[in-house]
PDB file of N, CA and C in Angstrom:
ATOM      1  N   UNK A   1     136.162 192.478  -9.666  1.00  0.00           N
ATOM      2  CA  UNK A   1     134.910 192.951 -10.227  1.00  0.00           C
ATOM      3  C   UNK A   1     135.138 194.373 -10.732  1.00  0.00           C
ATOM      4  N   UNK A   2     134.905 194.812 -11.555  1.00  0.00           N
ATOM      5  CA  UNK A   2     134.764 196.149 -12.744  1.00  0.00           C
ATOM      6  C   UNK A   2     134.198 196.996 -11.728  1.00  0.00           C
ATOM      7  N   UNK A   3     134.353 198.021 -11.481  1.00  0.00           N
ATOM      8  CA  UNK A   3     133.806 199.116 -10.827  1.00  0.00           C
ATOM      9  C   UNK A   3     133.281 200.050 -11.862  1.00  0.00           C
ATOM     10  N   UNK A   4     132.296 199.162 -12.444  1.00  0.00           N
ATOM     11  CA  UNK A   4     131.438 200.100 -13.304  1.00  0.00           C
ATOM     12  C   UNK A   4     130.342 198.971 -13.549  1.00  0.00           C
ATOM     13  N   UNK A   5     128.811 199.397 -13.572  1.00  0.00           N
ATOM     14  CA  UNK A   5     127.516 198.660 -14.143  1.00  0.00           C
ATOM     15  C   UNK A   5     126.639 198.428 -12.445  1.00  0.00           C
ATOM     16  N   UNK A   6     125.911 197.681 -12.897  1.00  0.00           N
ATOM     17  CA  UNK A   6     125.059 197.029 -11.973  1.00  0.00           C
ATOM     18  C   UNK A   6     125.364 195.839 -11.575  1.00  0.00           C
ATOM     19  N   UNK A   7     125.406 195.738 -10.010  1.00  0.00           N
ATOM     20  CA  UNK A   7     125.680 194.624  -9.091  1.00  0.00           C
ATOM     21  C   UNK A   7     124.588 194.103  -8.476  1.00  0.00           C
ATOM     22  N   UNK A   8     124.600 192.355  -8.818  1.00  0.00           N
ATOM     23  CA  UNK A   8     123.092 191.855  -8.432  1.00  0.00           C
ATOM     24  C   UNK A   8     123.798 190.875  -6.706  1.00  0.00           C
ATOM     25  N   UNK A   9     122.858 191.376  -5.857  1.00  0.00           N
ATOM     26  CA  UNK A   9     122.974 190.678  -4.534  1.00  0.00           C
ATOM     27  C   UNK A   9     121.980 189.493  -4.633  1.00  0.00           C
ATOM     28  N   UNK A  10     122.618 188.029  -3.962  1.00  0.00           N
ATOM     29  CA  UNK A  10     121.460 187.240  -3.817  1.00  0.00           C
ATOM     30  C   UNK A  10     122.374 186.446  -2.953  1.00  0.00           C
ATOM     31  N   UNK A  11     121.112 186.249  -1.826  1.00  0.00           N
ATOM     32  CA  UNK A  11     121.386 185.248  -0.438  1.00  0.00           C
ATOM     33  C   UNK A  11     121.733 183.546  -1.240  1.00  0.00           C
ATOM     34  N   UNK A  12     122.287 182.866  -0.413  1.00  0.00           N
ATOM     35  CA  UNK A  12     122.285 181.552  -0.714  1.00  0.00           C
ATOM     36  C   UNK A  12     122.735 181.113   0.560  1.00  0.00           C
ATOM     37  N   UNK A  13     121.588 180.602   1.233  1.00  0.00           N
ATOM     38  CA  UNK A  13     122.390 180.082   2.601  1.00  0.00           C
ATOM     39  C   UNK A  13     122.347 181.013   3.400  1.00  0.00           C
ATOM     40  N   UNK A  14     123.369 180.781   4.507  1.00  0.00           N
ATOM     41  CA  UNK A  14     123.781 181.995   5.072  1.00  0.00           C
ATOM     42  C   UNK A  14     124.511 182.864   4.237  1.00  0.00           C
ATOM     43  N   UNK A  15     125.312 182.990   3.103  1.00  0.00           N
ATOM     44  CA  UNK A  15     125.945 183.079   2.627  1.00  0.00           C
ATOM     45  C   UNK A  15     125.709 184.445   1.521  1.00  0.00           C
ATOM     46  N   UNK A  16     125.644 185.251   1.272  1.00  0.00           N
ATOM     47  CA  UNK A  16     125.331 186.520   0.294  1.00  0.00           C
ATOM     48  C   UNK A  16     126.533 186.314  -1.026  1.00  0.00           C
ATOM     49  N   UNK A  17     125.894 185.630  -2.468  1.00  0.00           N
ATOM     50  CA  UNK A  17     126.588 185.981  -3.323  1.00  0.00           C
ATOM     51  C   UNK A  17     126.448 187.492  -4.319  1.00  0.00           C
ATOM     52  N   UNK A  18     127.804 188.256  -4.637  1.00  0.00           N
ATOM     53  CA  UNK A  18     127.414 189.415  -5.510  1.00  0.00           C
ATOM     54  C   UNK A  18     127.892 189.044  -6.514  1.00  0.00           C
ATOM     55  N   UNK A  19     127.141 189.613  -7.778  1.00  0.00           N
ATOM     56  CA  UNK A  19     127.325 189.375  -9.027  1.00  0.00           C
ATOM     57  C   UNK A  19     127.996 190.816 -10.268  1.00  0.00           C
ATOM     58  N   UNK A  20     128.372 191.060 -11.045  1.00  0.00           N
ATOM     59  CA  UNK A  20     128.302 192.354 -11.485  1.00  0.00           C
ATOM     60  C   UNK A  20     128.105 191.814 -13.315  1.00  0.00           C
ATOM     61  N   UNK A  21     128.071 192.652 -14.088  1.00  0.00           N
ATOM     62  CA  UNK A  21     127.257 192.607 -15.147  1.00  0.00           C
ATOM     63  C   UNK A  21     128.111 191.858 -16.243  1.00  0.00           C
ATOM     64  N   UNK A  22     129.637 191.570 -15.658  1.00  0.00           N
ATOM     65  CA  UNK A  22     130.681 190.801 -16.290  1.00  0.00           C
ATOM     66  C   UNK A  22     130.364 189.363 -16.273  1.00  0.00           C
ATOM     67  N   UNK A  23     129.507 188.988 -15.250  1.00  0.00           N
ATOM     68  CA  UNK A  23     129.603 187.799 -14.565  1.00  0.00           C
ATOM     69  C   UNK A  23     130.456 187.242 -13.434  1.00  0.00           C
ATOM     70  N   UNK A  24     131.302 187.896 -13.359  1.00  0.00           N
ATOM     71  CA  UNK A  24     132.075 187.564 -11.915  1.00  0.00           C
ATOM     72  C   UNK A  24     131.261 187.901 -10.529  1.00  0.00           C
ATOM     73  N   UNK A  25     131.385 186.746  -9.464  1.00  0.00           N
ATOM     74  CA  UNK A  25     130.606 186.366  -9.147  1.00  0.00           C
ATOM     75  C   UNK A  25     131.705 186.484  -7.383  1.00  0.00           C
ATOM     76  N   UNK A  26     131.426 187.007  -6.064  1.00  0.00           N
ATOM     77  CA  UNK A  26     132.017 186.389  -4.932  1.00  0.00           C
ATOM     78  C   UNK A  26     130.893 186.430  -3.954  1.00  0.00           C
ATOM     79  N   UNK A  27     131.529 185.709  -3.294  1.00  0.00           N
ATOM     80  CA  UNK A  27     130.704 185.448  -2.349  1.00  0.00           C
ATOM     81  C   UNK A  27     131.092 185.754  -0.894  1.00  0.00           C
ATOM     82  N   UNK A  28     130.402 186.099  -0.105  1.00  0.00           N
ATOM     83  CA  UNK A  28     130.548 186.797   1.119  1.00  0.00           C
ATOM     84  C   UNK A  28     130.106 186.062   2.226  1.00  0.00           C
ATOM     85  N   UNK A  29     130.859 185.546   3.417  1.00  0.00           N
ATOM     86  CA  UNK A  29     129.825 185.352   4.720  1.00  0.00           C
ATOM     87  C   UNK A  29     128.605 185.669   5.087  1.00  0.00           C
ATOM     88  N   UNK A  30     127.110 185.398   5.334  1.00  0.00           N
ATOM     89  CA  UNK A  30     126.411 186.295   5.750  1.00  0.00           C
ATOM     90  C   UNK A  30     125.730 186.380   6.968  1.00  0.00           C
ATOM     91  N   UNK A  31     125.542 187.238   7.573  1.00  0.00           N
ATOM     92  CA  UNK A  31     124.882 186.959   9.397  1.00  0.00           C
ATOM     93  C   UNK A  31     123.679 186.239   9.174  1.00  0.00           C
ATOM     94  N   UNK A  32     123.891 185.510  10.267  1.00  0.00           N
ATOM     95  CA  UNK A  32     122.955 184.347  10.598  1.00  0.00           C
ATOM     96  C   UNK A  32     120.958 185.245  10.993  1.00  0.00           C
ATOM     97  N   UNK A  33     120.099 185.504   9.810  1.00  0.00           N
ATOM     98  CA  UNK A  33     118.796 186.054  10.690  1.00  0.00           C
ATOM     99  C   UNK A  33     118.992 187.949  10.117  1.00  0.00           C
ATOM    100  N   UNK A  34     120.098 188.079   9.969  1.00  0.00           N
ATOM    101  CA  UNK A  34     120.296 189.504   9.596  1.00  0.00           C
ATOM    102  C   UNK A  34     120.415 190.077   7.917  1.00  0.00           C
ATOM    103  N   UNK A  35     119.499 191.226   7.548  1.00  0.00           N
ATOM    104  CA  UNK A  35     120.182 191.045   6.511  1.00  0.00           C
ATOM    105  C   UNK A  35     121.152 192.080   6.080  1.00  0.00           C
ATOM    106  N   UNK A  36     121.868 191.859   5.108  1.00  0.00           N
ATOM    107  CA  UNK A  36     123.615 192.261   4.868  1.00  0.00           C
ATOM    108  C   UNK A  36     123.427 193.066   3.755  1.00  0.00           C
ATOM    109  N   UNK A  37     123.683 194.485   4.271  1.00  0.00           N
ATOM    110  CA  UNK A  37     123.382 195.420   3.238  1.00  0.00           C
ATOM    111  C   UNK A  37     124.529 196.053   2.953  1.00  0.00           C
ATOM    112  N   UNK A  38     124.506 196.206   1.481  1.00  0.00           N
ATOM    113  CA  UNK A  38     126.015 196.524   0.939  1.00  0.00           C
ATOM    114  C   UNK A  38     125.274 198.136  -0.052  1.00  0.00           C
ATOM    115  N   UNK A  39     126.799 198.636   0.573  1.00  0.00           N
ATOM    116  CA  UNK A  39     126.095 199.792  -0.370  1.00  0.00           C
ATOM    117  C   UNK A  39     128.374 200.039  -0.694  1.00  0.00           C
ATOM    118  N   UNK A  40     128.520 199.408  -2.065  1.00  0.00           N
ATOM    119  CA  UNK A  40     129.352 199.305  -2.789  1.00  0.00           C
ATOM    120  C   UNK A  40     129.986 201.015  -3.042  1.00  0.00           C
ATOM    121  N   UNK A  41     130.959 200.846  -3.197  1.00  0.00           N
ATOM    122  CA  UNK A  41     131.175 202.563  -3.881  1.00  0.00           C
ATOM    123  C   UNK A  41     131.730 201.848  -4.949  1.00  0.00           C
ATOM    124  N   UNK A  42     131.482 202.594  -6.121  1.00  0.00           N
ATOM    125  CA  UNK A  42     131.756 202.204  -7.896  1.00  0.00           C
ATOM    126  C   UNK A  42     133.544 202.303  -7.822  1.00  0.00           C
ATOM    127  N   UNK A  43     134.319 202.844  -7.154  1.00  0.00           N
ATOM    128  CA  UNK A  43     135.529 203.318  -7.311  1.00  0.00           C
ATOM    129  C   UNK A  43     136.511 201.915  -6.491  1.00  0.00           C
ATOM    130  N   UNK A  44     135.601 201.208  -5.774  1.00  0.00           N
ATOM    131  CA  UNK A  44     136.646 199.789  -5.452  1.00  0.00           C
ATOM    132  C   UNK A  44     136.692 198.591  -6.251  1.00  0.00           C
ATOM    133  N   UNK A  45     137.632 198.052  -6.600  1.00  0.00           N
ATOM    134  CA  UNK A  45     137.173 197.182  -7.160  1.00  0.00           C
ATOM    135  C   UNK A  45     137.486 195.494  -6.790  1.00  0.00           C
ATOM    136  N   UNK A  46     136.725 194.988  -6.775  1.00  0.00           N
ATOM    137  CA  UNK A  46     136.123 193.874  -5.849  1.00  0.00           C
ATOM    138  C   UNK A  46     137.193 192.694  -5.856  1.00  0.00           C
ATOM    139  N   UNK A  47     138.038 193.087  -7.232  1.00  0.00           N
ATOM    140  CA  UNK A  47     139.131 191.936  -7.040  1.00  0.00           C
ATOM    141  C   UNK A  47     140.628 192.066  -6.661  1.00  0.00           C
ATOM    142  N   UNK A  48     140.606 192.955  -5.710  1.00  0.00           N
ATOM    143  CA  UNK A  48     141.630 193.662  -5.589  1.00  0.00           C
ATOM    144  C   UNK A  48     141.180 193.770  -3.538  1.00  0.00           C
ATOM    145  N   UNK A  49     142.313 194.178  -2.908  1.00  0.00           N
ATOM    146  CA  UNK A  49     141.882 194.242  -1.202  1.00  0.00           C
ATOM    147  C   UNK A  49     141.118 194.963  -1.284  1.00  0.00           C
ATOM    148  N   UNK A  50     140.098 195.109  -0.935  1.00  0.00           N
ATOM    149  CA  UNK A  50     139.080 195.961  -0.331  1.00  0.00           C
ATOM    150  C   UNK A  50     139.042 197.380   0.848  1.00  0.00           C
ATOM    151  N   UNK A  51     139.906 196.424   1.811  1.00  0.00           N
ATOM    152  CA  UNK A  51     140.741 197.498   2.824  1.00  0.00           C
ATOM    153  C   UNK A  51     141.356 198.620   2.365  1.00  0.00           C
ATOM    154  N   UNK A  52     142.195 198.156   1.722  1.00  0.00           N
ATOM    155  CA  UNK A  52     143.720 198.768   1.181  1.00  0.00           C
ATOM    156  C   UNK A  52     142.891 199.970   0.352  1.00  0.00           C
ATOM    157  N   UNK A  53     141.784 199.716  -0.693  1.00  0.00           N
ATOM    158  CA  UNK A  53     141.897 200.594  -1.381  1.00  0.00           C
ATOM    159  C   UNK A  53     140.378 201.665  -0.786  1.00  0.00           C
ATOM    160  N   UNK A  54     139.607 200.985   0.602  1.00  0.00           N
ATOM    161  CA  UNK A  54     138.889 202.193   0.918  1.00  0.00           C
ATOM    162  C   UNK A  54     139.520 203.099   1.670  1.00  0.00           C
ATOM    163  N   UNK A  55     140.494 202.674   2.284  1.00  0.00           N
ATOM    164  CA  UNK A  55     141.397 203.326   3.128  1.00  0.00           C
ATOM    165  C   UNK A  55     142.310 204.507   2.466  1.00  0.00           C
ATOM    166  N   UNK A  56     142.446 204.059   1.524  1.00  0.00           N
ATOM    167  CA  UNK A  56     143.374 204.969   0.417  1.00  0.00           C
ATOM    168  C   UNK A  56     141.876 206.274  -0.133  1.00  0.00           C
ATOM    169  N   UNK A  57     140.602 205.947  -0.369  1.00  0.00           N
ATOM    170  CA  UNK A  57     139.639 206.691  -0.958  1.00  0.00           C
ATOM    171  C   UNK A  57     139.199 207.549  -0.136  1.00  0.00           C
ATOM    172  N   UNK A  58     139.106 206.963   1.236  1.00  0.00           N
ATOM    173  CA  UNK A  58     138.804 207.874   2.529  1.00  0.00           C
ATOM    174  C   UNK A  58     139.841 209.005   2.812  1.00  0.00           C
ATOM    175  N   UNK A  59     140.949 208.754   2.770  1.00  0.00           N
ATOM    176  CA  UNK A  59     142.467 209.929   2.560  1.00  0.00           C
ATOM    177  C   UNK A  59     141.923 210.631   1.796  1.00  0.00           C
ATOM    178  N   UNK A  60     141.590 210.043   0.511  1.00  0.00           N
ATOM    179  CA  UNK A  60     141.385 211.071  -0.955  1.00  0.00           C
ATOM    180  C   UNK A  60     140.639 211.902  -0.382  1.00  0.00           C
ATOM    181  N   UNK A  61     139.256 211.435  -0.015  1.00  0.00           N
ATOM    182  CA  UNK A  61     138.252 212.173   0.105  1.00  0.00           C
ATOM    183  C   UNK A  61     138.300 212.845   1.010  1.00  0.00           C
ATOM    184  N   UNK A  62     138.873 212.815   2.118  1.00  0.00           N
ATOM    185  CA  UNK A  62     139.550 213.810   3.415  1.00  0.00           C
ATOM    186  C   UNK A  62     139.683 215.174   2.852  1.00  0.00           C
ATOM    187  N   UNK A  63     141.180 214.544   1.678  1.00  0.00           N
ATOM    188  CA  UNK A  63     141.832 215.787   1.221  1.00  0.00           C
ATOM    189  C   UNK A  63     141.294 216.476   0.478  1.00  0.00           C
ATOM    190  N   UNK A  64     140.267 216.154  -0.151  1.00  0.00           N
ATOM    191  CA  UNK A  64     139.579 216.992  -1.147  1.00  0.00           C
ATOM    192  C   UNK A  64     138.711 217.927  -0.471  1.00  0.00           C
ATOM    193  N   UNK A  65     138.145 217.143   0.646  1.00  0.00           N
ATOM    194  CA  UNK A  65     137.097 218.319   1.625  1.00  0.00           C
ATOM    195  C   UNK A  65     137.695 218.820   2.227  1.00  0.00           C
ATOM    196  N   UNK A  66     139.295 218.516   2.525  1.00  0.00           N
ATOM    197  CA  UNK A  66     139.949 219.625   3.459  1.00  0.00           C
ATOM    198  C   UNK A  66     140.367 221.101   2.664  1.00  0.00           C
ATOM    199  N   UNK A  67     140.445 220.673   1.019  1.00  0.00           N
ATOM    200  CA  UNK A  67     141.114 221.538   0.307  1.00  0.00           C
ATOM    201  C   UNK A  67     139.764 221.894  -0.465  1.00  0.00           C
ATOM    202  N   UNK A  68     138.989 221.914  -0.367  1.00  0.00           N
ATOM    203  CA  UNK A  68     137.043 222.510  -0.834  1.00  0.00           C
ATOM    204  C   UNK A  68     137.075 223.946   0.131  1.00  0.00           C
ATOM    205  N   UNK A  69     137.391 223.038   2.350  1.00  0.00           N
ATOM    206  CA  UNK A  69     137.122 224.025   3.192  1.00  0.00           C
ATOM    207  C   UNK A  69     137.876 224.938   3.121  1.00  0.00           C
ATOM    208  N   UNK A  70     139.355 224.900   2.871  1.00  0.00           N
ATOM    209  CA  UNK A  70     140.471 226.336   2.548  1.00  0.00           C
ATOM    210  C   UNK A  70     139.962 227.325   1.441  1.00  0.00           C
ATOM    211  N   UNK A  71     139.217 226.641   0.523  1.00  0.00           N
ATOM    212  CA  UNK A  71     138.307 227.390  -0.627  1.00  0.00           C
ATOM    213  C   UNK A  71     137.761 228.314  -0.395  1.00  0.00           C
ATOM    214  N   UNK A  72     136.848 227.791  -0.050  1.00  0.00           N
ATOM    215  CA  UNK A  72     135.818 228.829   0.804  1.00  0.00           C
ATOM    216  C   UNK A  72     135.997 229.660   1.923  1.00  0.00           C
ATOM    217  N   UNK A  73     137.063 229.231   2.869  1.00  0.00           N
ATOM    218  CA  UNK A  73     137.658 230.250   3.700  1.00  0.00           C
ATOM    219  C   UNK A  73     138.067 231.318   3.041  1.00  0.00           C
ATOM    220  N   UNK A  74     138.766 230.862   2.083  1.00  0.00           N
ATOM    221  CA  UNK A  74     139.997 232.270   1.218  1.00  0.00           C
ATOM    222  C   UNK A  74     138.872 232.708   0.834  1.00  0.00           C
ATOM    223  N   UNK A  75     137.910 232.193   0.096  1.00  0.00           N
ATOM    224  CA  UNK A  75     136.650 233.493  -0.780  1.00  0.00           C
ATOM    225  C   UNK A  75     136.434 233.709  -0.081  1.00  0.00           C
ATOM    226  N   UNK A  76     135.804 233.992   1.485  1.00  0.00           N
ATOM    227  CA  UNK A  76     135.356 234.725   2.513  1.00  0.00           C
ATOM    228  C   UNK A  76     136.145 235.772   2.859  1.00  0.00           C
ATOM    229  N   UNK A  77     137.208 235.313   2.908  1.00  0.00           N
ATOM    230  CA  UNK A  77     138.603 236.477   3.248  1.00  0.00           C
ATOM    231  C   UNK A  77     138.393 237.766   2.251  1.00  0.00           C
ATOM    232  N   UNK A  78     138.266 237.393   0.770  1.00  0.00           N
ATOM    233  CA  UNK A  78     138.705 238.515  -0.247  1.00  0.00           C
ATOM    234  C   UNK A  78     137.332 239.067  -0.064  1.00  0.00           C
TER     235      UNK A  78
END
């Protein structure tokens, strides 16, 4: 799935299918009575591991706030 546009959620069953504006279409397990809230980040993209690449975005984003906080330390310093 394109990690760009609007993604339509719809139950079927137990079952939660997502849609995105390409038409590609997966479908997900869904808890039995519960409902299954997805809050997508635009930067994964859906046809590809999922794991692999939030795991890799969470690093990113580590390093970027680790290297934001040295920022602002050093301007405090001068």
């Amino acid at each position: 799935m394109p990690a760009v546009g609007k993604v339509t959620v719809v139950k079927v069953g137990n079952d939660i299918v997502v849609s995105d504006e390409s038409g590609a279409s997966y479908t997900f397990p869904g808890p039995t009575g519960r409902p299954l809230l997805l809050d997508i980040d635009p930067r994964i993209d859906l046809t590809k591991p999922i794991y692999e690449q939030a795991m890799k975005l969470q690093a990113k984003d580590k390093a970027a706030a680790a290297r934001q906080k040295k920022r602002k330390r050093q301007a405090a310093i001068a």
